[in-house]
Protein backbone atom coordinates (compact mmCIF):
# COMPACT_ATOMS: atom_id res chain seq x y z
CA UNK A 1 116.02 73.20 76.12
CA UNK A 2 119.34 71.54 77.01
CA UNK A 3 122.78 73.39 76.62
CA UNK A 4 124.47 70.13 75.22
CA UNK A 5 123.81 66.62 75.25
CA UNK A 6 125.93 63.62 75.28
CA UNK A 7 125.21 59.91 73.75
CA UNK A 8 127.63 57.12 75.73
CA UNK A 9 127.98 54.10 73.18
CA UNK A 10 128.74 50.47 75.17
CA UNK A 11 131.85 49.11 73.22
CA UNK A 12 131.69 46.31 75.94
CA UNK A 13 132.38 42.73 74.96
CA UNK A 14 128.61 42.04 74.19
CA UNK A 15 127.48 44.86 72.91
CA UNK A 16 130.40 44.92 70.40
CA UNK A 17 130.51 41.34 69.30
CA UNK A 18 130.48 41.12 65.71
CA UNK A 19 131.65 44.82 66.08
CA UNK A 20 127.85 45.87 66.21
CA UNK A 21 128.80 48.77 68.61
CA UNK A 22 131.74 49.96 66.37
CA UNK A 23 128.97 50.20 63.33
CA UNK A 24 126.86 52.38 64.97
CA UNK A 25 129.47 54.72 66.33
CA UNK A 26 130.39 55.11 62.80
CA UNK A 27 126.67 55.71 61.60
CA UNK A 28 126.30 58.38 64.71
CA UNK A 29 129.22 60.76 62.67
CA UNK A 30 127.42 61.65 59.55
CA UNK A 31 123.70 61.97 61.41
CA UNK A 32 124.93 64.11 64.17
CA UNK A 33 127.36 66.32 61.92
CA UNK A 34 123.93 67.09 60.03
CA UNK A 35 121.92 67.68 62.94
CA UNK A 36 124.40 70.26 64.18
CA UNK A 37 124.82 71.87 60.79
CA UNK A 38 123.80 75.33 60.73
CA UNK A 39 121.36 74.48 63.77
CA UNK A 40 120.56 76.04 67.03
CA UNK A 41 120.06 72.81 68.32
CA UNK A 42 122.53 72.26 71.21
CA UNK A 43 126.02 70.15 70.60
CA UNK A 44 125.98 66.88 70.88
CA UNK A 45 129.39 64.67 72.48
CA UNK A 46 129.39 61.29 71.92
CA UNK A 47 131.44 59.29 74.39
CA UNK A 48 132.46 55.18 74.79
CA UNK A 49 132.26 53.27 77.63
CA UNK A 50 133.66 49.61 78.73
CA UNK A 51 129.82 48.81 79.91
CA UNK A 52 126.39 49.84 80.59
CA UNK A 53 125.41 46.87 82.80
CA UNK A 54 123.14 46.41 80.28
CA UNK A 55 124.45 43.60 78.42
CA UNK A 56 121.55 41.61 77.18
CA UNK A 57 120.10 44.30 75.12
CA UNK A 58 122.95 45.51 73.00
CA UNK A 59 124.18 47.09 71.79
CA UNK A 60 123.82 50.24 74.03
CA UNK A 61 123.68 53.56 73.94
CA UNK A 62 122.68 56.03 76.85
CA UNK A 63 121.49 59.78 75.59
């Protein structure tokens, strides 16, 4: 089992158009606050980044 993991959200200009990346960095909050709740499960960081070089398929997120 892994210590800690950590999701990196593309905010990139095509992944965030229509600020689709900025949604589902604000969906992550609540779901990972109640995944960590009382849990053994290891902590999770999320993290942004300016691109994934994976533009065509956003938005992205790397776990």
């Amino acid at each position: 089992m892994f210590d800690r993991v950590r999701i990196v959200v593309c905010r990139g200009i095509y992944c965030n158009e229509g600020r689709r990346a900025d949604h589902l960095l604000k969906a992550l909050g609540p779901l990972l606050e109640a995944h960590q709740t009382g849990t053994d499960l290891p902590q999770v960081k999320v993290e942004t980044a300016n691109c994934l070089s994976m533009c065509g398929a956003g938005p992205n997120l790397i776990i």
